[in-house]
N, C-alpha and C. Protein backbone atom coordinates (compact mmCIF):
# COMPACT_ATOMS: atom_id res chain seq x y z
N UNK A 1 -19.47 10.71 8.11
CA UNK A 1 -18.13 11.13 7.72
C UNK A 1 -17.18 9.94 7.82
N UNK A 2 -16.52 9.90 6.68
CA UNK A 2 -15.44 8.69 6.84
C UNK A 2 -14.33 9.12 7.42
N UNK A 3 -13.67 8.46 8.63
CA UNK A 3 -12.70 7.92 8.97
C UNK A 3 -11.33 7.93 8.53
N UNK A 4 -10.40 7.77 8.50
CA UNK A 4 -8.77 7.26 8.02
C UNK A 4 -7.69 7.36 8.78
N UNK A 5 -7.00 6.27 8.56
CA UNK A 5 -6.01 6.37 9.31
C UNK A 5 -4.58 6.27 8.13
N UNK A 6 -3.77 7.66 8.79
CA UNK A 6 -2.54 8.08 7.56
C UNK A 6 -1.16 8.01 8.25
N UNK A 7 -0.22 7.15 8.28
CA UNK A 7 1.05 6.98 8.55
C UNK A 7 1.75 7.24 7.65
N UNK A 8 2.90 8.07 7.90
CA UNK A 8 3.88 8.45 7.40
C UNK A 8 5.12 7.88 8.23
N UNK A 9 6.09 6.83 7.05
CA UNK A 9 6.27 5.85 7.57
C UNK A 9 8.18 6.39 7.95
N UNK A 10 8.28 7.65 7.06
CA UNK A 10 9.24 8.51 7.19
C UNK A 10 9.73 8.76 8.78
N UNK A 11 8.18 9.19 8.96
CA UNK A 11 8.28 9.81 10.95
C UNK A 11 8.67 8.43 12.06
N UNK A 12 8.63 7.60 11.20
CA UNK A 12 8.23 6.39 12.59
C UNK A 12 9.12 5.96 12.85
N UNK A 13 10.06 5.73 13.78
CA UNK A 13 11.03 6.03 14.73
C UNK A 13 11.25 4.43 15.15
N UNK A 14 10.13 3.84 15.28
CA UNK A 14 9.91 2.27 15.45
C UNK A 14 9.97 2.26 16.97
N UNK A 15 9.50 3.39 17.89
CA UNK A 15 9.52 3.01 19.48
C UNK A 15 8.87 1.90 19.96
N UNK A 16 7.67 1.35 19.17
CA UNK A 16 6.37 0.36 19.50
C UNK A 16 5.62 1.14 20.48
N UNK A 17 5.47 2.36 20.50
CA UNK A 17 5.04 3.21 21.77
C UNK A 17 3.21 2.47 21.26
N UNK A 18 2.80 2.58 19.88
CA UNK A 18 1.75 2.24 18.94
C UNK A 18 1.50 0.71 19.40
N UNK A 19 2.10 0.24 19.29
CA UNK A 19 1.79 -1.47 19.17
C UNK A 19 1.41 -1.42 20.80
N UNK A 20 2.31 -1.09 22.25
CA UNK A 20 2.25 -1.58 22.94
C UNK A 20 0.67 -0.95 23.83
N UNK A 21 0.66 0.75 23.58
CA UNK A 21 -0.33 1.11 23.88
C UNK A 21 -1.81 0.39 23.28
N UNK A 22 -1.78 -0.25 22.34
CA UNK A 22 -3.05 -0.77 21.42
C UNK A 22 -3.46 -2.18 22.61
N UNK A 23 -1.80 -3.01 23.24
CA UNK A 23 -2.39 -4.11 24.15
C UNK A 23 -2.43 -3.62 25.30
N UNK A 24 -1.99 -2.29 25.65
CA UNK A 24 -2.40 -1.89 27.07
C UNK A 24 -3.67 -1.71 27.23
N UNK A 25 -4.91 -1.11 25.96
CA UNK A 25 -5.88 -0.69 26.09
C UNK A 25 -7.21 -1.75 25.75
N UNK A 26 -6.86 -3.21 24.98
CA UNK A 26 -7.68 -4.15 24.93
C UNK A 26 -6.73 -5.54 25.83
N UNK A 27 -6.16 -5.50 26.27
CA UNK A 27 -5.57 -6.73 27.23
C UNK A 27 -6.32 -6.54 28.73
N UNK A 28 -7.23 -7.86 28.67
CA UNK A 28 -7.64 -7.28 30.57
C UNK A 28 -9.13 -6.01 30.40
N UNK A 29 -9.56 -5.52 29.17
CA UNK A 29 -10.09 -5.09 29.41
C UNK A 29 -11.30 -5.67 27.84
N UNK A 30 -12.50 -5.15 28.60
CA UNK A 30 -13.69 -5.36 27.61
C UNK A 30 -14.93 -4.02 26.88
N UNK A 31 -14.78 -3.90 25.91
CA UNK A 31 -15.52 -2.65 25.05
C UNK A 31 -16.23 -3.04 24.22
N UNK A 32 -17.48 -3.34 25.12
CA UNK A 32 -18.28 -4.14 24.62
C UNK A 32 -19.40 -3.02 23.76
N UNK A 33 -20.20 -2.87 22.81
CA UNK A 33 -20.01 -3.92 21.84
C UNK A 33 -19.23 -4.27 20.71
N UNK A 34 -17.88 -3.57 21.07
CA UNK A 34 -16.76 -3.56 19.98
C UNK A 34 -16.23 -4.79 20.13
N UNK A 35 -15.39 -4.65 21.08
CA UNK A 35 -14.30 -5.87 21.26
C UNK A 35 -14.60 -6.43 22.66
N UNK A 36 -14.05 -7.93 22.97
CA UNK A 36 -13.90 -8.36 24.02
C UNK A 36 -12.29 -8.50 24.71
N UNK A 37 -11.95 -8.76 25.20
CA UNK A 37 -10.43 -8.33 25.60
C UNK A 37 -9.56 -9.19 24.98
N UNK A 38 -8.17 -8.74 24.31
CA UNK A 38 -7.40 -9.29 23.75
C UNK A 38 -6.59 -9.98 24.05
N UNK A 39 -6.28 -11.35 24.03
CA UNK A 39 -5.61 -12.30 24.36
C UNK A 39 -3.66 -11.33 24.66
N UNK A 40 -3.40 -11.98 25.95
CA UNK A 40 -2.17 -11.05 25.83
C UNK A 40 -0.55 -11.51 25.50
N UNK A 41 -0.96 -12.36 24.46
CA UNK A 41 0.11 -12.98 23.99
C UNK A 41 -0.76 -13.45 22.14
N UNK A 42 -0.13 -13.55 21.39
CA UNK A 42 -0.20 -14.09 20.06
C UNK A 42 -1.16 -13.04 18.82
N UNK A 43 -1.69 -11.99 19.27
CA UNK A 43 -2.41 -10.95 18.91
C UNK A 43 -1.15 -9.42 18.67
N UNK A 44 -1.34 -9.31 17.86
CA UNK A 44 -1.23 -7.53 17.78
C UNK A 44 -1.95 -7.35 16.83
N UNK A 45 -3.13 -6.24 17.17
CA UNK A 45 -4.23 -5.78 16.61
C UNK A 45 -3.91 -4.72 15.75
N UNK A 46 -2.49 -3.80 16.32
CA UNK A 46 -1.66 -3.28 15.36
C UNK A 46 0.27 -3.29 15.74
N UNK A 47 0.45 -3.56 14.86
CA UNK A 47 1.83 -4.54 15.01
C UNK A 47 2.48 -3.74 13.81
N UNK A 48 3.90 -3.49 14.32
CA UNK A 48 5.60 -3.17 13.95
C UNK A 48 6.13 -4.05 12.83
N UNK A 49 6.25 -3.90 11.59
CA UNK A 49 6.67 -4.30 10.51
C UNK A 49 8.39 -3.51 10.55
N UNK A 50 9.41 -4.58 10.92
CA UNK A 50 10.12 -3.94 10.93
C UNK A 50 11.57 -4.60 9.72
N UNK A 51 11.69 -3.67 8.82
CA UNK A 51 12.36 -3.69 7.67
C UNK A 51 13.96 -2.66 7.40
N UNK A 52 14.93 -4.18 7.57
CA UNK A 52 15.80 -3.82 6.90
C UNK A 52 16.09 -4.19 5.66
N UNK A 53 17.48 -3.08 5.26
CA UNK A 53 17.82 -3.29 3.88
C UNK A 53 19.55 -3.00 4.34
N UNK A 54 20.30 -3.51 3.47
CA UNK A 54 21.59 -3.62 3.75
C UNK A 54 22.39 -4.16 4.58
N UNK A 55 23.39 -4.12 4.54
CA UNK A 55 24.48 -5.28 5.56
C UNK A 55 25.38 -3.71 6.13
N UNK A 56 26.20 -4.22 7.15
CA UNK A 56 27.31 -3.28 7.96
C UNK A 56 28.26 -3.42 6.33
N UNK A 57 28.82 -1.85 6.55
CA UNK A 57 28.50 -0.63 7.43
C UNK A 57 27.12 0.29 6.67
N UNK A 58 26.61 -0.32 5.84
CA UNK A 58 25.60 -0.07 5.54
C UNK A 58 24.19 -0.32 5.46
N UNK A 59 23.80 -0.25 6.87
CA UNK A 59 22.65 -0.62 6.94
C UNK A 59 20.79 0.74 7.20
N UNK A 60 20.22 -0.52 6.60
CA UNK A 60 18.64 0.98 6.57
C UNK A 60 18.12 0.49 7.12
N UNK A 61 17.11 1.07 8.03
CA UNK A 61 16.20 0.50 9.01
C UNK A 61 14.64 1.04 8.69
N UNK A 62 13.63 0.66 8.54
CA UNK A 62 12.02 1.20 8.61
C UNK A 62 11.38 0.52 9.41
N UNK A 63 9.96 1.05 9.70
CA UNK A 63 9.34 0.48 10.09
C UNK A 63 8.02 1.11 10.17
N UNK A 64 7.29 -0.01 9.72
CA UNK A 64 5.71 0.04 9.18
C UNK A 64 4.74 -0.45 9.95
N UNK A 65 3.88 0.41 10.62
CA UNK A 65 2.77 0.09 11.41
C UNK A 65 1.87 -0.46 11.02
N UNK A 66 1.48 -1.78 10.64
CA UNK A 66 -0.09 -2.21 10.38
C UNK A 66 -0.67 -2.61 11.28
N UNK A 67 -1.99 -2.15 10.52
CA UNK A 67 -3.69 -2.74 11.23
C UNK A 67 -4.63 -2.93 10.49
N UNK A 68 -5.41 -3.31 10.96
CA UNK A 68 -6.94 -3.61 10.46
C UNK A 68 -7.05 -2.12 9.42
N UNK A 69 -6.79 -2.38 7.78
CA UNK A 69 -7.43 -1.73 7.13
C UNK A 69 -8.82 -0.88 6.65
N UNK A 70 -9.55 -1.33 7.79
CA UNK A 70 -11.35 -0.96 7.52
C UNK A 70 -11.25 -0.47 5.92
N UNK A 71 -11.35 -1.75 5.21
CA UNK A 71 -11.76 -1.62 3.65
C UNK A 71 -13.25 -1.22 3.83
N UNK A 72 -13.10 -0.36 2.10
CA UNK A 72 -14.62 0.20 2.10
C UNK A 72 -15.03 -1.11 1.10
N UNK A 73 -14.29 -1.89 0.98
CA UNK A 73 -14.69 -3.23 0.24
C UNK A 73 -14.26 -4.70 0.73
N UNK A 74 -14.94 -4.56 2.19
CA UNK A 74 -13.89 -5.74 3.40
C UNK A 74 -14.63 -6.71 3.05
N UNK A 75 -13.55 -8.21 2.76
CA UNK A 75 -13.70 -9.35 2.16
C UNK A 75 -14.16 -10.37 3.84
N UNK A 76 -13.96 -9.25 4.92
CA UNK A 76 -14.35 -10.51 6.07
C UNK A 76 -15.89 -9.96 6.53
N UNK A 77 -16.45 -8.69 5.63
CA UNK A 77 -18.10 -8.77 5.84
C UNK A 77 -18.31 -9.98 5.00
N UNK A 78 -18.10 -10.01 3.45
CA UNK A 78 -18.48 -11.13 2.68
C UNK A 78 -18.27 -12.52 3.36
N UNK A 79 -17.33 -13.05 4.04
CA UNK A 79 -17.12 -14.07 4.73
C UNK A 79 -17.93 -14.48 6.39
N UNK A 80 -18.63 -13.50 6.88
CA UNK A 80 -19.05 -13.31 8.07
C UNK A 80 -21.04 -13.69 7.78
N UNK A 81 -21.48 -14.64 8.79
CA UNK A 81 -22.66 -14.73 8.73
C UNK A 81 -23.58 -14.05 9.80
N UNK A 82 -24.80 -13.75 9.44
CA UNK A 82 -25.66 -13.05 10.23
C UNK A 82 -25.20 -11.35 10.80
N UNK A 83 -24.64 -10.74 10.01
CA UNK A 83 -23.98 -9.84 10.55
C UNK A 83 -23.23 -9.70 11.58
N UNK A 84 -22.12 -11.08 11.51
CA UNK A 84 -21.39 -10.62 12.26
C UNK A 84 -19.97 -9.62 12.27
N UNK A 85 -20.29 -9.02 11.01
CA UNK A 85 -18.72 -8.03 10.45
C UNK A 85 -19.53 -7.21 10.08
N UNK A 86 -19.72 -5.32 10.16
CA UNK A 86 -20.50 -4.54 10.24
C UNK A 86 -19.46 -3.62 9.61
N UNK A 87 -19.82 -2.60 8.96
CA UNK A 87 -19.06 -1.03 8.62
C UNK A 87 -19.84 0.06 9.21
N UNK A 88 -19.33 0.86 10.03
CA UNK A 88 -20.02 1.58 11.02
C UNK A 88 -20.07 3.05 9.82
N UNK A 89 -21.11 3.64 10.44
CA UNK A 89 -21.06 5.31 9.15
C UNK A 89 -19.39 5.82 9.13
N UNK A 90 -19.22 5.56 10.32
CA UNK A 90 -17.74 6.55 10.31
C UNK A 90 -16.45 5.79 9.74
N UNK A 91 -16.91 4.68 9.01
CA UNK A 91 -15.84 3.37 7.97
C UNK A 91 -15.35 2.76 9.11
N UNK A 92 -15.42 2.44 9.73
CA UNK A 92 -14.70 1.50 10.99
C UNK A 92 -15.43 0.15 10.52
N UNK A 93 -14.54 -1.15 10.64
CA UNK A 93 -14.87 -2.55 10.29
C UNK A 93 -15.08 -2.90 11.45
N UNK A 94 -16.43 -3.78 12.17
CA UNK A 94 -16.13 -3.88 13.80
C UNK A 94 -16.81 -5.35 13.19
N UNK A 95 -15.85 -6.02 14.43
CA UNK A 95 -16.38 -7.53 14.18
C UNK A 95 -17.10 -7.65 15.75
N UNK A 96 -18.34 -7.92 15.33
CA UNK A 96 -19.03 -7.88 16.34
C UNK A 96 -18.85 -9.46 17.33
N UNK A 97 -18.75 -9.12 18.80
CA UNK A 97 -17.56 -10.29 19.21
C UNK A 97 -19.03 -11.87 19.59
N UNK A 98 -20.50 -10.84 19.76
CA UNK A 98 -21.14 -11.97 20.12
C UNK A 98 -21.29 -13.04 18.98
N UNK A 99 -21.81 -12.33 18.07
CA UNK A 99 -22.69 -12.60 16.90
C UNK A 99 -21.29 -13.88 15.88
N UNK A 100 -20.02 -12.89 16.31
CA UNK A 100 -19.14 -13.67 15.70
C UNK A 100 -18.67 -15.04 15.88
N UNK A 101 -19.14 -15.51 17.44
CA UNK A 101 -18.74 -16.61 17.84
C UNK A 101 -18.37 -17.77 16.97
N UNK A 102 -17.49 -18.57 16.96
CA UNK A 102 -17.14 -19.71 16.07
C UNK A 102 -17.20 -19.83 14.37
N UNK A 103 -16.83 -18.25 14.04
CA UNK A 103 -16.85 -18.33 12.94
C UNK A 103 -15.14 -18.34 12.65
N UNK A 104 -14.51 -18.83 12.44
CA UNK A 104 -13.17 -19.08 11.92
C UNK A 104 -12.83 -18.53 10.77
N UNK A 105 -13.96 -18.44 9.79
CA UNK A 105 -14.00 -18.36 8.37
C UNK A 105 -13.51 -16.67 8.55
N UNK A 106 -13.90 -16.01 9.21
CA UNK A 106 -13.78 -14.72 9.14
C UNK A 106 -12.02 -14.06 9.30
N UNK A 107 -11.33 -14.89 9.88
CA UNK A 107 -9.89 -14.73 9.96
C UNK A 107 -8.97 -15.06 8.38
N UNK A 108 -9.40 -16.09 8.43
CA UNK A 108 -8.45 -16.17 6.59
C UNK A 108 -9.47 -15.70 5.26
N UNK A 109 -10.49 -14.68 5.84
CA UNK A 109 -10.72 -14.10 4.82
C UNK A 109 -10.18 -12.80 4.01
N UNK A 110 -8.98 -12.38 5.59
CA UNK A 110 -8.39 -10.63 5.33
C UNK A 110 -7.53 -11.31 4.95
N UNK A 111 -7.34 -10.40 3.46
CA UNK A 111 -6.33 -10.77 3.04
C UNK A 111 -4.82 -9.87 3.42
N UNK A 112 -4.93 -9.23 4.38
CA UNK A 112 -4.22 -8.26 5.30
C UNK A 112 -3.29 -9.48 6.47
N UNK A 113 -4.05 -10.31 7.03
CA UNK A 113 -3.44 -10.80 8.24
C UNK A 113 -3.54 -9.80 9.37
N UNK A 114 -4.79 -9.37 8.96
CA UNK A 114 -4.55 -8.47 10.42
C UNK A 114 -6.27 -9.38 11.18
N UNK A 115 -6.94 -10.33 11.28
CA UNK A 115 -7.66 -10.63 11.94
C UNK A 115 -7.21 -11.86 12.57
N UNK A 116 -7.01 -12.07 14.19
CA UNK A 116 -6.67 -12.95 14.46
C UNK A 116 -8.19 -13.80 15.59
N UNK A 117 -7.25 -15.31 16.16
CA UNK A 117 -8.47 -16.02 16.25
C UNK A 117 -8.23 -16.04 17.97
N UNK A 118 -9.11 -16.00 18.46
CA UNK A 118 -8.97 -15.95 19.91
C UNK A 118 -9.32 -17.42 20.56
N UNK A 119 -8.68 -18.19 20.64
CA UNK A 119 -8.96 -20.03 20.77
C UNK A 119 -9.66 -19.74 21.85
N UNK A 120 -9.48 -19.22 23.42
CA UNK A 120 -10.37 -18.78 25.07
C UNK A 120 -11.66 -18.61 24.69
N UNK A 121 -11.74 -17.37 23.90
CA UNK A 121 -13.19 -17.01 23.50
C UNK A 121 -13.86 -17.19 22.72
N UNK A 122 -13.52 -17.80 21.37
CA UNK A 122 -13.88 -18.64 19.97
C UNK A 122 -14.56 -17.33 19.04
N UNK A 123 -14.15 -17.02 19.01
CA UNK A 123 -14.02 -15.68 18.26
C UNK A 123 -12.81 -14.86 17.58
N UNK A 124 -13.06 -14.50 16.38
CA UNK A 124 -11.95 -13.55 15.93
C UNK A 124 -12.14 -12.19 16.61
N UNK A 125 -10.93 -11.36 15.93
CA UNK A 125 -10.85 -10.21 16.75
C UNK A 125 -9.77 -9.62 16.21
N UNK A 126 -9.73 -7.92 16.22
CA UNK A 126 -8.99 -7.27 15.33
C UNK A 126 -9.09 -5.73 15.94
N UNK A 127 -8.42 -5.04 15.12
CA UNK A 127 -8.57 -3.77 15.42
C UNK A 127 -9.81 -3.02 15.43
N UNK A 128 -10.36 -2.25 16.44
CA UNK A 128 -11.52 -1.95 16.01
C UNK A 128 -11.77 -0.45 15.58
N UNK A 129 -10.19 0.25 15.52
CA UNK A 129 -10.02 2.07 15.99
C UNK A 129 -10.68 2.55 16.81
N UNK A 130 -10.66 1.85 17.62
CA UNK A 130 -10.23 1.70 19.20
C UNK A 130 -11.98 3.26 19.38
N UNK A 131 -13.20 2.05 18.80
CA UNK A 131 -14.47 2.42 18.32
C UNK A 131 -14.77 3.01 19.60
N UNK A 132 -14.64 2.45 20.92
CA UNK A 132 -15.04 2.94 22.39
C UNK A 132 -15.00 4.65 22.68
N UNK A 133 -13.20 5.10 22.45
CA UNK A 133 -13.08 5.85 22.99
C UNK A 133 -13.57 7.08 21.68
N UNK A 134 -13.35 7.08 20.59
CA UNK A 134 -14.14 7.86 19.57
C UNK A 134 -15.48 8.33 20.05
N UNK A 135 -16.74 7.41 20.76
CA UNK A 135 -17.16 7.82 21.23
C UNK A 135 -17.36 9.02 22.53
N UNK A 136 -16.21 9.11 22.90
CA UNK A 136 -15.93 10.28 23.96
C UNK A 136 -15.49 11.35 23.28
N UNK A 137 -14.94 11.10 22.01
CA UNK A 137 -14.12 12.53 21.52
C UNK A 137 -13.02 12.08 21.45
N UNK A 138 -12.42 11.64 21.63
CA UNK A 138 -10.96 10.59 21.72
C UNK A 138 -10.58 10.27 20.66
N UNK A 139 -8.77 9.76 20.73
CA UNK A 139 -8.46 9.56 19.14
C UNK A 139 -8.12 7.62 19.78
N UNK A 140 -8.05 7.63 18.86
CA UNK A 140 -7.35 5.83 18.98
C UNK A 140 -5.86 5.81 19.79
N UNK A 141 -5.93 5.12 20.76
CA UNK A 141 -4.58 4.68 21.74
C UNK A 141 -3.37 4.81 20.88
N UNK A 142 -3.28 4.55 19.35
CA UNK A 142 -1.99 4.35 18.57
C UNK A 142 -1.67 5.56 18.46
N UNK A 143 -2.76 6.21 18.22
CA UNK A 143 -2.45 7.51 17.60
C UNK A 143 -1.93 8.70 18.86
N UNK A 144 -2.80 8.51 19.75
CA UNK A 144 -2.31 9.32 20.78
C UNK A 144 -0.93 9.27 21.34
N UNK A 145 -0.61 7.95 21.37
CA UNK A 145 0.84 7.81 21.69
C UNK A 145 1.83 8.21 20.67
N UNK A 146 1.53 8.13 19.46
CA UNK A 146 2.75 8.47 18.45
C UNK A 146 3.33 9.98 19.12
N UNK A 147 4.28 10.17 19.12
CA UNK A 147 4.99 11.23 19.83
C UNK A 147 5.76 11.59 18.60
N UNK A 148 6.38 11.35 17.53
CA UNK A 148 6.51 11.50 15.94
C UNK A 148 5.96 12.11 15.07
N UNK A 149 4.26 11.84 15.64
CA UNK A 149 3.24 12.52 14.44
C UNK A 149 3.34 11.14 13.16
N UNK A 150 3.79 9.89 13.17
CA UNK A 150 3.85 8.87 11.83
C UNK A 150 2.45 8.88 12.09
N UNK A 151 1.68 8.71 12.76
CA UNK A 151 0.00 8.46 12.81
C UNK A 151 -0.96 9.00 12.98
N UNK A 152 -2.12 9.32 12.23
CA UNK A 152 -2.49 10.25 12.37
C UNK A 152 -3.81 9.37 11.92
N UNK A 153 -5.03 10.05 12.72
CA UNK A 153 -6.40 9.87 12.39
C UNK A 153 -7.63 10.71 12.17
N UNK A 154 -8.64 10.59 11.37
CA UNK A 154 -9.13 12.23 11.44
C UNK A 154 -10.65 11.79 9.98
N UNK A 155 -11.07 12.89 9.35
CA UNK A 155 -11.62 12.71 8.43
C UNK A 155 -10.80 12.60 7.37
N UNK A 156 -11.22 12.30 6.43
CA UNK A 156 -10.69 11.68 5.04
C UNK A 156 -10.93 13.24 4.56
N UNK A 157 -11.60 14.10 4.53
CA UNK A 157 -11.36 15.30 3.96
C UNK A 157 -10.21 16.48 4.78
N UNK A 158 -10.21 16.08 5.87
CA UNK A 158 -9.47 16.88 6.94
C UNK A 158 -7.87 16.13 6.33
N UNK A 159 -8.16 15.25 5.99
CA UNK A 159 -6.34 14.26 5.64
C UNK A 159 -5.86 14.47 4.17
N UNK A 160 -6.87 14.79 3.10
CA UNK A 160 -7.17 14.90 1.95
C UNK A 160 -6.12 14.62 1.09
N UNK A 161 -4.97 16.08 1.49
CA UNK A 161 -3.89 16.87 1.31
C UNK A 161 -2.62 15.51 1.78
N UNK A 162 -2.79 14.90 2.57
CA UNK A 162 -1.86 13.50 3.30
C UNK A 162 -2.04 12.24 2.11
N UNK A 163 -3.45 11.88 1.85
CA UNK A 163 -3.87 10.64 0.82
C UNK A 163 -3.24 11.26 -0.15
N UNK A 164 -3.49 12.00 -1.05
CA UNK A 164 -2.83 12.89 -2.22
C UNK A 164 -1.60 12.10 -2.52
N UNK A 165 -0.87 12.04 -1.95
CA UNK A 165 0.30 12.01 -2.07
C UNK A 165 0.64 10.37 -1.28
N UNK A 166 -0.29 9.72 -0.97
CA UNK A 166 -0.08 8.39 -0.32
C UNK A 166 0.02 7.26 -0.82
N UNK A 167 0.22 6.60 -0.23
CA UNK A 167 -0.01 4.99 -1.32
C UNK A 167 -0.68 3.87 -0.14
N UNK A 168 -1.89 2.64 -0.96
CA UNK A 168 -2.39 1.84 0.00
C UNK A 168 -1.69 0.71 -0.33
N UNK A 169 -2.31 -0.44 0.36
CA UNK A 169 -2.08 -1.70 0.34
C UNK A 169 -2.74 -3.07 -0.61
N UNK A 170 -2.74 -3.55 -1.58
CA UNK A 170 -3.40 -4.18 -1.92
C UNK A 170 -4.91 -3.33 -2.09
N UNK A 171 -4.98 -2.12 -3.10
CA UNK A 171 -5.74 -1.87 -2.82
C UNK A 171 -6.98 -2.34 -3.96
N UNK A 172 -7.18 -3.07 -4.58
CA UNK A 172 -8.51 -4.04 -4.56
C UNK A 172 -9.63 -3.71 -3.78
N UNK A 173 -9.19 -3.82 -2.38
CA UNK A 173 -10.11 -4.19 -1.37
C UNK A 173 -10.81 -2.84 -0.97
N UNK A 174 -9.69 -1.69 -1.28
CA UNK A 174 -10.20 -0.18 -1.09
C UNK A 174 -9.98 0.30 0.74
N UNK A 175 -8.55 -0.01 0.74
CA UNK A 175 -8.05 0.13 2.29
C UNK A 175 -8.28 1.73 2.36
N UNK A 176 -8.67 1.71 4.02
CA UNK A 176 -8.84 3.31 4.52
C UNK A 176 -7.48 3.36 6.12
N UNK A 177 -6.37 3.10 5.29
CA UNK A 177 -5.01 3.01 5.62
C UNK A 177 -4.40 3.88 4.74
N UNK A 178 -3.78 5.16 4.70
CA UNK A 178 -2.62 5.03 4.05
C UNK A 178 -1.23 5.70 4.27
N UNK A 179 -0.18 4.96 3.24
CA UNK A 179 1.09 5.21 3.80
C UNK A 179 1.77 6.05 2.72
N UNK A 180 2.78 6.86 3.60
CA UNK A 180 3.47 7.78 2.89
C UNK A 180 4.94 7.52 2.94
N UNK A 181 6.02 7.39 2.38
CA UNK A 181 7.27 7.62 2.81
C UNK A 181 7.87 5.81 3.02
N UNK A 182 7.32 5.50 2.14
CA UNK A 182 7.78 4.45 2.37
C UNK A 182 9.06 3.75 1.43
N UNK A 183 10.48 3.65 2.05
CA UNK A 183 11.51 3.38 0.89
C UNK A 183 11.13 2.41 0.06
N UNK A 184 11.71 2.80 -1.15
CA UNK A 184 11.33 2.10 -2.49
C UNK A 184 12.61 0.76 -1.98
């Protein structure tokens, strides 16, 4: 069953409740064989896009949560040797942290900017939808914290009715991201 992750960019309030819970749960800690722990400075694995429009007394505020797209057509498997960039059954992109060692190439291959390079451990590293706790039954740290409802994770048929009406990113690549409500 595939995966997705659906923000509605309407709901999002811009607390960073999302961003900060994502480094509370890989900073200091290791989920192995997903991720190794995230550097706790120069990384957000999912990070606050925050967009204005207008000047006083008229001003608009948004703000757009990105992450690691898990394309069903990810340009950093094509860039990754020996399998070190995998698509799990459930569409999750996991960059596998041993196998990945000193591959650099794998960071400026998303054309997202969402894979960053970990200089300590010589490895890239990215969102993984937070692959660990899924295994328990669990939703991803971003999602649990949204207190808004902007985030939401689930099956792609369970969301169906949400994509419908969504829009992706560069989608070429065939992102399993999508956003709703986003001002024109």
């Amino acid at each position: 069953m595939a995966k997705v992750f659906c923000i509605d960019v309407s709901k999002c309030s811009g607390c960073y409740n999302c961003q900060f819970a994502c480094k509370d749960e890989h900073c200091g800690n290791e989920w192995m064989p997903y991720a190794r722990t995230q550097p706790l400075t120069g990384q957000f694995w999912l990070k606050m896009e925050e967009h204005i429009q207008g000047s006083r007394p008229r001003l608009r505020m948004h703000y757009i949560p990105t992450l690691c797209n898990h394309c069903d057509n990810p340009a950093c498997i094509e860039a990754a040797e020996n399998g070190a960039v995998y698509k799990r059954d459930d569409g999750l992109v996991i960059i596998d942290p041993e196998k990945s060692a000193g591959q650099k190439d794998i960071v400026s291959a998303c054309p997202y900017g969402a894979i960053y390079w970990n200089e300590e451990l010589n490895i890239p590293q990215k969102c993984t939808g937070c692959a660990h706790l899924l295994e328990d039954g669990l939703k991803p740290r971003c999602v649990d914290v949204c207190r808004t409802g902007a985030l939401q994770f689930g099956e792609e048929e369970d969301l169906a009715e949400f994509i419908a009406g969504a829009e992706v990113r560069q989608a070429e690549h065939l992102p399993r991201v999508y956003y709703k409500g986003i001002p024109g």
